[in-house]
Protein backbone atom coordinates (compact mmCIF):
# COMPACT_ATOMS: atom_id res chain seq x y z
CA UNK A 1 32.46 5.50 -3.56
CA UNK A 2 29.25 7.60 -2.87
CA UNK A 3 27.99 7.58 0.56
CA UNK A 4 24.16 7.27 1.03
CA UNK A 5 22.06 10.03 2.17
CA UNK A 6 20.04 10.07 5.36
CA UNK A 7 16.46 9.51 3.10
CA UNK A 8 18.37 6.65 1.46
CA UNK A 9 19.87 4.75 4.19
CA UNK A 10 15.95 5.52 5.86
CA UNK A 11 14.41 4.08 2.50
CA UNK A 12 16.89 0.73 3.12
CA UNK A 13 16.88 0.13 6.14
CA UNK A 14 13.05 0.13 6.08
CA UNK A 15 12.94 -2.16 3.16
CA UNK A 16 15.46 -4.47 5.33
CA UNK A 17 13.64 -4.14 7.91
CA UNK A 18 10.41 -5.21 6.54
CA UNK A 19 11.55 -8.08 4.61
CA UNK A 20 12.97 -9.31 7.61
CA UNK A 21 9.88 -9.01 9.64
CA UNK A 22 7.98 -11.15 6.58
CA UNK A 23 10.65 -13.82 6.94
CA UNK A 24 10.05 -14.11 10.74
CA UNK A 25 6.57 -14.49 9.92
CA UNK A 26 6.81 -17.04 7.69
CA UNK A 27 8.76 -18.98 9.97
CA UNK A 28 6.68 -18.76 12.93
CA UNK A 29 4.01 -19.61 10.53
CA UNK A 30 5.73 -22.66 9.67
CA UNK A 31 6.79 -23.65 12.92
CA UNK A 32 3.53 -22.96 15.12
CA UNK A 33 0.34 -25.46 15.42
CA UNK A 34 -0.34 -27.18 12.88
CA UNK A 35 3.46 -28.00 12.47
CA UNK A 36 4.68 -27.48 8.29
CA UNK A 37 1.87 -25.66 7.04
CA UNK A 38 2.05 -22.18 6.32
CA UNK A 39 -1.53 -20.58 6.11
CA UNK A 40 -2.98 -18.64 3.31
CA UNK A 41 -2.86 -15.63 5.01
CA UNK A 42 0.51 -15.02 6.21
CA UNK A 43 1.49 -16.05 2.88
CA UNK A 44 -0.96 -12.96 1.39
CA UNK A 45 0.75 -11.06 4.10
CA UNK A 46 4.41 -11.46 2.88
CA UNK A 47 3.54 -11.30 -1.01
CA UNK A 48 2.34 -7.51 0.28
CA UNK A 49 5.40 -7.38 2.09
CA UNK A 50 7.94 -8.46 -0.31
CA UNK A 51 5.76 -5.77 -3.00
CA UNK A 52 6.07 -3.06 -0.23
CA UNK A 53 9.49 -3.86 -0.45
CA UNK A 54 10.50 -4.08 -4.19
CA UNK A 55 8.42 -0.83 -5.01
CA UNK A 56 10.66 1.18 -2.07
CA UNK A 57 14.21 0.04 -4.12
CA UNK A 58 12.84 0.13 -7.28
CA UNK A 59 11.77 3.84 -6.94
CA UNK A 60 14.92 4.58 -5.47
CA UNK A 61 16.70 2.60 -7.96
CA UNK A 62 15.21 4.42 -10.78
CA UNK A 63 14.98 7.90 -9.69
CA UNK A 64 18.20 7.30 -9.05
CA UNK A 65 19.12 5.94 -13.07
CA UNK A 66 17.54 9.14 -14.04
CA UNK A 67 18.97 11.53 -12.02
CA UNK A 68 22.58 9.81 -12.79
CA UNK A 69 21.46 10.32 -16.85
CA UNK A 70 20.57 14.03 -16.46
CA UNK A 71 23.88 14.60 -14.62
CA UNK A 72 25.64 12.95 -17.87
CA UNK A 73 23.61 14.83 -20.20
CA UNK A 74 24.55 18.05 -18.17
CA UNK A 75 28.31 17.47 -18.29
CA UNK A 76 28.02 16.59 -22.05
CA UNK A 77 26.68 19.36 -22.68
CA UNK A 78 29.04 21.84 -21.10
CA UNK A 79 31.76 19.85 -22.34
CA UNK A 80 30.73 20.50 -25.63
CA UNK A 81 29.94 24.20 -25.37
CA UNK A 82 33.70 24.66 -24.03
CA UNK A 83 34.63 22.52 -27.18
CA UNK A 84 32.45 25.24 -29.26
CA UNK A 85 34.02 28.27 -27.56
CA UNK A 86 37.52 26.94 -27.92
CA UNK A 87 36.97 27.11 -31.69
CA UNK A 88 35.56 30.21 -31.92
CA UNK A 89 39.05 31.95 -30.26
C-alpha cells in the first residue's frame, strides 16, 4: 500500500477540513432564527466550498493518473529495450 506524502495528507486534510466546516454551516444555518430555512447565502457559500473542495482532489487525483501513466510508460519501455538487447547477444 503507498503511504501519502506530507503535501498529500496537507492537500486532504484541508479538503476534509473544509467540507466539514460547510456542513457545520449549513446546519447552523438551518437550525438558527428563522427555524428550517437555509438562506441564499450560506448556500452560495458552501457551493464555493464544496468547488474549493472537488478542484483540491481532483488535481491531486489527476496529476496523480498521469504521473502513475508515465511511470508505466517508463517501465515499458526499459522492459522492452532489455527484450531488444537480449536478442541482439
Amino acid at each position: 500500500m503507498k503511504t501519502l506524502t506530507t503535501k498529500e495528507k496537507i492537500s486532504y486534510g484541508l479538503a476534509v477540513g473544509t467540507m466539514v466546516c460547510g456542513l457545520v454551516l449549513l446546519f447552523m444555518s438551518f437550525v438558527s432564527p428563522p427555524e428550517g430555512e437555509i438562506n441564499s447565502s450560506v448556500l452560495y457559500a458552501f457551493g464555493e466550498i464544496s468547488l474549493f473542495v472537488g478542484s483540491i482532489l481532483g488535481i491531486s487525483v489527476h496529476v496523480n493518473a498521469l504521473r502513475g501513466d508515465f511511470r508505466r510508460k517508463i517501465i515499458v519501455r526499459d522492459e522492452l529495450k532489455i527484450k531488444e538487447d537480449e536478442k541482439d547477444r
